[in-house]
N, C-alpha and C. Protein backbone atom coordinates (compact mmCIF):
# COMPACT_ATOMS: atom_id res chain seq x y z
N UNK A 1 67.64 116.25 103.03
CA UNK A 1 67.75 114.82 102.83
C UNK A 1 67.09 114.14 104.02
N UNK A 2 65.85 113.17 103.68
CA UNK A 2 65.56 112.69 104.72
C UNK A 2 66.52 111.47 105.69
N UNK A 3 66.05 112.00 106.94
CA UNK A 3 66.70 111.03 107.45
C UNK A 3 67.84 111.59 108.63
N UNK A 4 68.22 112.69 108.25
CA UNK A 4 69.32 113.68 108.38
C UNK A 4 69.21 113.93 109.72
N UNK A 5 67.83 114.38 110.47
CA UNK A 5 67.45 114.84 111.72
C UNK A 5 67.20 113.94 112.37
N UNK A 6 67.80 112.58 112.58
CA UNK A 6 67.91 111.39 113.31
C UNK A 6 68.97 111.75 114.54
N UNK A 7 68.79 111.99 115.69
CA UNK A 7 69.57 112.06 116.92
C UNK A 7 70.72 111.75 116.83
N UNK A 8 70.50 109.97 116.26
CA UNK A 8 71.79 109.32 116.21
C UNK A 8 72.37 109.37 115.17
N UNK A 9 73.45 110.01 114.57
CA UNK A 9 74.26 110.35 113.90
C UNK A 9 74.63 109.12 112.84
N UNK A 10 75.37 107.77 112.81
CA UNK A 10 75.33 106.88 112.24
C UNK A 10 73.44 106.50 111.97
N UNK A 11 72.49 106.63 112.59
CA UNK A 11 71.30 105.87 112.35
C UNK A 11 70.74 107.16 111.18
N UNK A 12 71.52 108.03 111.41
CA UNK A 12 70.58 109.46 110.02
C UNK A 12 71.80 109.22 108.61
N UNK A 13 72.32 108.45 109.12
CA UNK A 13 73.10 108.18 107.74
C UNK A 13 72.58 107.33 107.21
N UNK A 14 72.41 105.93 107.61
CA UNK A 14 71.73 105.06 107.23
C UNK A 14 70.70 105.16 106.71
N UNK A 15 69.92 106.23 107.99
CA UNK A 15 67.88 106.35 107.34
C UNK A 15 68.31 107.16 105.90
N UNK A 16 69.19 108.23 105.95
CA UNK A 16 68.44 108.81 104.55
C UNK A 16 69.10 107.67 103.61
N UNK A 17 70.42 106.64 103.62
CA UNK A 17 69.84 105.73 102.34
C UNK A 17 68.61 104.83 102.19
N UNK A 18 68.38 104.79 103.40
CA UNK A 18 67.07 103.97 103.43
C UNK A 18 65.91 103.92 102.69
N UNK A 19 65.99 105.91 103.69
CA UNK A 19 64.78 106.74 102.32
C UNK A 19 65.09 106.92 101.17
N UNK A 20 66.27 106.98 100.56
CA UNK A 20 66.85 106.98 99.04
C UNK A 20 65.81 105.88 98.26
N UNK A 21 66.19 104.53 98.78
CA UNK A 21 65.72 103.24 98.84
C UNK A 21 64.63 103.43 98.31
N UNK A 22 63.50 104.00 99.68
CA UNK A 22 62.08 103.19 99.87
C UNK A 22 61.41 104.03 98.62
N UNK A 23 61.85 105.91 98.57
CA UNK A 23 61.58 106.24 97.66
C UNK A 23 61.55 106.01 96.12
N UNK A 24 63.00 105.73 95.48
CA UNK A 24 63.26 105.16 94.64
C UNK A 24 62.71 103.88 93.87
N UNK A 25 62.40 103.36 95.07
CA UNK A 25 61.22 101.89 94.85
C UNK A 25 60.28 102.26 94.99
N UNK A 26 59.45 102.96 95.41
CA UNK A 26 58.03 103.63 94.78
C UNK A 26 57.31 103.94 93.82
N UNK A 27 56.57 102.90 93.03
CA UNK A 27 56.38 103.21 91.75
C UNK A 27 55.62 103.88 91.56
N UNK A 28 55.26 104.90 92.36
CA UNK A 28 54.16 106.08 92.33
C UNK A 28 55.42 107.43 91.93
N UNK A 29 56.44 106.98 92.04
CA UNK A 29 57.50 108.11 92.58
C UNK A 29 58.24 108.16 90.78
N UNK A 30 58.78 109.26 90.33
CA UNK A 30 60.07 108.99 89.01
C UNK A 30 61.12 108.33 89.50
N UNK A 31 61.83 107.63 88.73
CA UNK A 31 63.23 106.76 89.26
C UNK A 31 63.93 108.05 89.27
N UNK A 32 64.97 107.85 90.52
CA UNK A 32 65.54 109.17 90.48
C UNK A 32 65.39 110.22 91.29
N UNK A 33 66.17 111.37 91.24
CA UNK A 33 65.43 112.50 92.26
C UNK A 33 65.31 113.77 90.92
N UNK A 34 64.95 115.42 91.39
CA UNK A 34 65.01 116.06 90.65
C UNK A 34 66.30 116.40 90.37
N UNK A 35 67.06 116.21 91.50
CA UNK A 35 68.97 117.34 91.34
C UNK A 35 69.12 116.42 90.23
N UNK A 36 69.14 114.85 90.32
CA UNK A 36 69.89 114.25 89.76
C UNK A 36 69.53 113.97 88.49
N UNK A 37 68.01 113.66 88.07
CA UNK A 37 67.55 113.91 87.42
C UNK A 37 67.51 115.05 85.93
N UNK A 38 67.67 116.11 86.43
CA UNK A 38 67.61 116.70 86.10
C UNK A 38 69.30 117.51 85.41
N UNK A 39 70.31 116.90 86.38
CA UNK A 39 72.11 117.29 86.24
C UNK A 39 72.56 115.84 85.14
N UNK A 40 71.81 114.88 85.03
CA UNK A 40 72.02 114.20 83.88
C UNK A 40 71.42 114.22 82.97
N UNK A 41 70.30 114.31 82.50
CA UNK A 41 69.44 114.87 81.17
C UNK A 41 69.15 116.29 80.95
N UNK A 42 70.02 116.88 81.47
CA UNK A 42 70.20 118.36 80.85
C UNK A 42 71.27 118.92 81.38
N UNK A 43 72.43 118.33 80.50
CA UNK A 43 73.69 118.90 81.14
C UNK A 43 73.56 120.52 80.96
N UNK A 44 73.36 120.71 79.68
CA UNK A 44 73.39 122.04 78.95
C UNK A 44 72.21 123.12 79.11
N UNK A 45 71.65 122.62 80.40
CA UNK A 45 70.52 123.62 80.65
C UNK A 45 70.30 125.17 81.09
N UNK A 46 71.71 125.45 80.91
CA UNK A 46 72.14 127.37 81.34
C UNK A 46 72.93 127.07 82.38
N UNK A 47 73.08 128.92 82.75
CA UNK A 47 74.05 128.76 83.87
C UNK A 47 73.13 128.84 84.96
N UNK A 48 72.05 129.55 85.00
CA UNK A 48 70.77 129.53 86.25
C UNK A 48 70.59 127.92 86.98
N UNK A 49 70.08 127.16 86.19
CA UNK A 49 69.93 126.09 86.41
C UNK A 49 71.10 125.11 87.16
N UNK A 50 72.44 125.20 86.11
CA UNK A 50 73.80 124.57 86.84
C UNK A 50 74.22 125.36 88.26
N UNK A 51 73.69 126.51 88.30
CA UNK A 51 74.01 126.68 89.65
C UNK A 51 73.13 126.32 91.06
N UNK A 52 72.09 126.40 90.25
CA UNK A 52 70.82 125.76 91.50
C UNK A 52 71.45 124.28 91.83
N UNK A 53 71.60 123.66 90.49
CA UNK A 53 71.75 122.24 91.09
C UNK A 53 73.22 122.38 91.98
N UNK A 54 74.34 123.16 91.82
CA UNK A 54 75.27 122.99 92.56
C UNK A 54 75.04 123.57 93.92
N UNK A 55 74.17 124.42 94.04
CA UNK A 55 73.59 124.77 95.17
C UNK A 55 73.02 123.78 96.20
N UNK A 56 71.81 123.22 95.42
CA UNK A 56 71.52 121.88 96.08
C UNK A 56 72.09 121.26 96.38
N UNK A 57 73.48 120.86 95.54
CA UNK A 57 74.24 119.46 95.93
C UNK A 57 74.95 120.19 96.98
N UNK A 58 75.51 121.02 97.09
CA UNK A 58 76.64 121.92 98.40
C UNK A 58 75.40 122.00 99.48
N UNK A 59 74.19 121.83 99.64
CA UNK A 59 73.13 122.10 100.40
C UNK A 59 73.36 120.52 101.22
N UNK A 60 73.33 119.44 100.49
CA UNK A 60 72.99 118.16 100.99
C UNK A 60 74.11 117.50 101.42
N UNK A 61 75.89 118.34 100.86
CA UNK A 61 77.16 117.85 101.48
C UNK A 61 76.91 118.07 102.74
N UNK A 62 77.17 119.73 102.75
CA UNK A 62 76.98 120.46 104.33
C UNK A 62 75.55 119.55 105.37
N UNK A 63 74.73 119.02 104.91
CA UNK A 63 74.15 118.60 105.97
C UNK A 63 75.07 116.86 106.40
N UNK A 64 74.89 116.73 105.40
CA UNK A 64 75.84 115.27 105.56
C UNK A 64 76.90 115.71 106.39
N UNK A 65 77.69 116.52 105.80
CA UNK A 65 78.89 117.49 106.68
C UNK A 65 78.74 117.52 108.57
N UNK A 66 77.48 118.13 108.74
CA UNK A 66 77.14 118.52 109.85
C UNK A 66 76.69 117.27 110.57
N UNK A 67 76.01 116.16 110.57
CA UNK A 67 75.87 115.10 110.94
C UNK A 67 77.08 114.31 111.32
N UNK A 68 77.71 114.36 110.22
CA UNK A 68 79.45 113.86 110.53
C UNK A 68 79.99 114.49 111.57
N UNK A 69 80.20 115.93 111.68
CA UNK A 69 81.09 116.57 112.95
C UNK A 69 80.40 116.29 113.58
N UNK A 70 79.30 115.92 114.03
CA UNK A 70 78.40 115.51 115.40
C UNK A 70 78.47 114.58 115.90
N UNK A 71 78.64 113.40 115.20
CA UNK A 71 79.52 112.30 115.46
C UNK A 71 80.83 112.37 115.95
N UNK A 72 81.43 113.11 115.34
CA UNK A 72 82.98 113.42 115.84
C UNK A 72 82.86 113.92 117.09
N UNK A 73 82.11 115.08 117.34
CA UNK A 73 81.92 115.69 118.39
C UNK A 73 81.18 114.91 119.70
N UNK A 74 80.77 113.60 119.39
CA UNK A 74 79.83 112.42 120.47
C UNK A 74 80.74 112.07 120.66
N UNK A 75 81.81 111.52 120.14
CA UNK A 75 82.84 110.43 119.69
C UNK A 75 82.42 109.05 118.88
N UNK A 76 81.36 109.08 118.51
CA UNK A 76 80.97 108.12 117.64
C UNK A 76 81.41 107.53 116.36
N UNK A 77 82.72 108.90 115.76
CA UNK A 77 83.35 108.94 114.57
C UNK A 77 84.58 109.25 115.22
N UNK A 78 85.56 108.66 114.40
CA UNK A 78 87.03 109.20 114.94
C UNK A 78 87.09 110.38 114.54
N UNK A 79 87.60 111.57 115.14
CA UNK A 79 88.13 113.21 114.90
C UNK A 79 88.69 112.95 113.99
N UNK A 80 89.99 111.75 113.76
CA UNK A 80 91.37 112.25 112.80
C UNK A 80 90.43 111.68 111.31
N UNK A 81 89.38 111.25 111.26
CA UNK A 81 88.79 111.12 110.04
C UNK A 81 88.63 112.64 109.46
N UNK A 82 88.80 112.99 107.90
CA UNK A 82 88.16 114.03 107.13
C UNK A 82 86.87 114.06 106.91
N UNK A 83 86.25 114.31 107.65
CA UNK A 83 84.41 114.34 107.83
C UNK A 83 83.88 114.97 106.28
N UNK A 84 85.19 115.90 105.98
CA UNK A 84 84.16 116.82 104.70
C UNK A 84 84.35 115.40 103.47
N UNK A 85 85.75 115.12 103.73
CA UNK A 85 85.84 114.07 102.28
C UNK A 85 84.56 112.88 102.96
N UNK A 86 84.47 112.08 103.98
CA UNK A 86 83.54 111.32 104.41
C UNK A 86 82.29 111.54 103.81
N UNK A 87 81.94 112.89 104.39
CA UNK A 87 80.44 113.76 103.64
C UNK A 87 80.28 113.67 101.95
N UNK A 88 81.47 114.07 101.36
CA UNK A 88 81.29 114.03 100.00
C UNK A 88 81.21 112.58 99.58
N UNK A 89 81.79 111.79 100.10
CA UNK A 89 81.61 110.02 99.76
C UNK A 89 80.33 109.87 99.50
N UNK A 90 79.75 110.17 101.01
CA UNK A 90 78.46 109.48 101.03
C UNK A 90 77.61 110.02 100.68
N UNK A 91 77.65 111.90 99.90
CA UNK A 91 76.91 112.35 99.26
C UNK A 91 76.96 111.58 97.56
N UNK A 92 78.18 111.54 97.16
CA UNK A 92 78.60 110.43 95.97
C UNK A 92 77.30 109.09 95.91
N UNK A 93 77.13 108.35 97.14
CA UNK A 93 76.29 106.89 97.18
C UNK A 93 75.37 107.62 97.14
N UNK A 94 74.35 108.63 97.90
CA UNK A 94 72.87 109.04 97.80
C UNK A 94 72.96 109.38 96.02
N UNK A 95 73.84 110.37 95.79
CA UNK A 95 73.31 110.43 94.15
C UNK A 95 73.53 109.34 93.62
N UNK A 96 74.65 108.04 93.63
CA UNK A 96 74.43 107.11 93.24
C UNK A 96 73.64 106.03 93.11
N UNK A 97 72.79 105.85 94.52
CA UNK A 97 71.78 105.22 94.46
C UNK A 97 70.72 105.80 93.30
N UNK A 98 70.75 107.70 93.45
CA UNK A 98 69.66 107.56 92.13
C UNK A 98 70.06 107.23 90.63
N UNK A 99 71.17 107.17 90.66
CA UNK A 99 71.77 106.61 89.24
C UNK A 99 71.33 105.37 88.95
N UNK A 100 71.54 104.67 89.74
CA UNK A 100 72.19 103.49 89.69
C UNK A 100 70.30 103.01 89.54
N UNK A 101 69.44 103.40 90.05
CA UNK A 101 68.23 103.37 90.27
C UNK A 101 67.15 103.36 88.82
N UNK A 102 67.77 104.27 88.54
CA UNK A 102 67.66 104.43 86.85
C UNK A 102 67.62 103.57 85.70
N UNK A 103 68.71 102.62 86.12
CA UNK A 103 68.90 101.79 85.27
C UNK A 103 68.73 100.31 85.87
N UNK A 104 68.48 99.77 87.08
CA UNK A 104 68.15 98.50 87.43
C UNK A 104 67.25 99.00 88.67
N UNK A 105 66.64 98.47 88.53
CA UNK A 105 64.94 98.95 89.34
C UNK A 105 64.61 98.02 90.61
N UNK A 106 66.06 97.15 91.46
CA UNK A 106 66.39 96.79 92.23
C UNK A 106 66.67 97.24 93.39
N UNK A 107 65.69 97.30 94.80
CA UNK A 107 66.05 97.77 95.59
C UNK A 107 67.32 97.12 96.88
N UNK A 108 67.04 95.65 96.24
CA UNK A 108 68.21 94.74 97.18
C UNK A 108 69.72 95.53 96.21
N UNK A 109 70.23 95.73 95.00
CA UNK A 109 71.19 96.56 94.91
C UNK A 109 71.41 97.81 95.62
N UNK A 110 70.35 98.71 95.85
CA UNK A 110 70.92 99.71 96.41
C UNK A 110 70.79 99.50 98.06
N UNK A 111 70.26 98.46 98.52
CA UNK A 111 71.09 98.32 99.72
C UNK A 111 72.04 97.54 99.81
N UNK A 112 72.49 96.99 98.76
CA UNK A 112 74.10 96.37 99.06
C UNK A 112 74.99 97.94 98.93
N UNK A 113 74.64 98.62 97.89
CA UNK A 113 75.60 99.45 97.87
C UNK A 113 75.57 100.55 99.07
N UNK A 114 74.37 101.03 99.63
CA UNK A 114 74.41 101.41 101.49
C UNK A 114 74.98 100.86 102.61
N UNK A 115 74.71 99.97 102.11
CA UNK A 115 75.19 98.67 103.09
C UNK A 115 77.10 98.84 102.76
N UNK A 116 77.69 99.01 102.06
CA UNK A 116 79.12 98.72 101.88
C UNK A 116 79.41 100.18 102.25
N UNK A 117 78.93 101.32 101.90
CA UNK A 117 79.16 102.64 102.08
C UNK A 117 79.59 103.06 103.74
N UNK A 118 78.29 102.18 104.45
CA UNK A 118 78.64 102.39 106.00
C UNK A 118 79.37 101.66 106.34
N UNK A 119 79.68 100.30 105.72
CA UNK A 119 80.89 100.11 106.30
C UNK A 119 82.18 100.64 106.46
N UNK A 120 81.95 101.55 105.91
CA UNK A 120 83.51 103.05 106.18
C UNK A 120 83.39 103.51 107.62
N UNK A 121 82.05 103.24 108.11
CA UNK A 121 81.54 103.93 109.44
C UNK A 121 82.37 102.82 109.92
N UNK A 122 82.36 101.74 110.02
CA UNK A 122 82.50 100.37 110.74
C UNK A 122 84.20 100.06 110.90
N UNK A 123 84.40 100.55 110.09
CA UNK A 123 86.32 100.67 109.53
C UNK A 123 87.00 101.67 110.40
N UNK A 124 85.44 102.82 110.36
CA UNK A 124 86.71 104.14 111.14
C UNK A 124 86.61 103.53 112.17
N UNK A 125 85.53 102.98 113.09
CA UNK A 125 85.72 103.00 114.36
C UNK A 125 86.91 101.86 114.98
N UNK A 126 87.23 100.80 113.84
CA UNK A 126 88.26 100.09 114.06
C UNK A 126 89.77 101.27 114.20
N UNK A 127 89.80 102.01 113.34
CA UNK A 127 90.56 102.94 112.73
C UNK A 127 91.13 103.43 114.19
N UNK A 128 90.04 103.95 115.06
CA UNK A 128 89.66 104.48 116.01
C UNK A 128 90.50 103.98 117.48
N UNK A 129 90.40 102.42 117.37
CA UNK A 129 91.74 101.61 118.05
C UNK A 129 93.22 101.41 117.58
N UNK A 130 93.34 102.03 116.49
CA UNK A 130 94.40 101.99 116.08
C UNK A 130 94.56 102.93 115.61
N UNK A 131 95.15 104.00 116.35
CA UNK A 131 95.58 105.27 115.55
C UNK A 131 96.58 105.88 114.63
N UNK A 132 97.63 104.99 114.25
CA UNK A 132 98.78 104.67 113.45
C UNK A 132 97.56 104.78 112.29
N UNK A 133 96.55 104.07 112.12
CA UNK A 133 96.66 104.05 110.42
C UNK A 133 95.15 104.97 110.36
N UNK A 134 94.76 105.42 111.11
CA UNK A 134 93.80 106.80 110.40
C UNK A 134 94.34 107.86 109.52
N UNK A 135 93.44 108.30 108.69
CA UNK A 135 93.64 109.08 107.95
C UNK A 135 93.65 110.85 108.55
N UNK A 136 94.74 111.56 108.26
CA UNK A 136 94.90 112.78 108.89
C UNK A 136 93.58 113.50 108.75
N UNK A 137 92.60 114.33 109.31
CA UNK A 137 91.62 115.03 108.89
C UNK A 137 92.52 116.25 108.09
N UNK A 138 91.52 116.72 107.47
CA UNK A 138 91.97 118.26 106.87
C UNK A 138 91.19 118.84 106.89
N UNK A 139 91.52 120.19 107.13
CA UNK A 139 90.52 121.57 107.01
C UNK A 139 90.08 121.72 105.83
N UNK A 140 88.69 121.59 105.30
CA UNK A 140 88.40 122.08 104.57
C UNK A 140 86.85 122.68 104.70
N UNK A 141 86.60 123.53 103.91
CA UNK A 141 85.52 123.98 104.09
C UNK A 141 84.49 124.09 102.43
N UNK A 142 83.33 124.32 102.79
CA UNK A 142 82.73 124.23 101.65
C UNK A 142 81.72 125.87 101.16
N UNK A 143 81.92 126.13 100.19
CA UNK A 143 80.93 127.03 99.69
C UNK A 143 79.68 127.38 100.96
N UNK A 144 78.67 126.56 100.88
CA UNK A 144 77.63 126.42 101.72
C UNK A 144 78.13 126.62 102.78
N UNK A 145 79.20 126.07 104.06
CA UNK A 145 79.17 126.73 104.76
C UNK A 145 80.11 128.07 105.28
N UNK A 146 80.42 128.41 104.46
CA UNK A 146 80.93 129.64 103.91
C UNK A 146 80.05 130.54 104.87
């Protein structure tokens, strides 16, 4: 996912919706990506195929994943946040942006909806002064990084 190998941890979250964005609005480009593309107009495409795409998608949590604990690990993100549920959120908005892309060919929508996504970033760090109401992290782990 571009964007991902941004130093700054909140700024590679942002860039890859960015690049979601700039791509998506490219009318040289298909609306859409291939995972997603491809996991909604062919639900029923075998089991080869459903597993690649779950592959991919467990490919693009774990990096999201890993960006997140790096943050945690700067202190840029609160620890007591669940980084993996965080990761899966905002893996949720990147495929959503290509959904959502699909059907209104608006790039000021999909940065409102980036735009509201990081504000979870903006919440934890409030979160962050107030430690009464963060959310407990939990262990979890994923396939990929298995």
């Amino acid at each position: 996912m571009a964007g991902l190998a941004d130093p700054d941890p909140r700024r590679a979250i942002e860039r890859m919706f960015d690049s979601i964005t700039r791509r998506t609005s490219d009318p040289k480009f298909p609306r859409g990506c291939f995972i997603t593309n491809t996991s909604l107009e062919c639900p029923a495409s075998g089991d080869e195929i459903t597993r690649k795409i779950a592959e991919a998608i467990g490919q693009q949590e774990s990096a999201i994943y890993r960006v997140l604990r790096r943050a945690q690990a700067e202190g840029s993100l609160a620890s007591t946040l669940d980084a993996r549920a965080l990761a899966r959120f905002f893996l949720g908005v990147a495929q959503g942006l290509n959904v959502v892309n699909k059907a209104v060919a608006d790039p000021e929508v999909l940065k409102d909806m980036a735009g509201v996504a990081m504000s979870i970033w903006d919440k934890a760090d409030r979160t962050r002064e107030s430690p009464s109401k963060a959310r407990p992290r939990r262990a979890r782990q994923s396939a990929a990084d298995a």
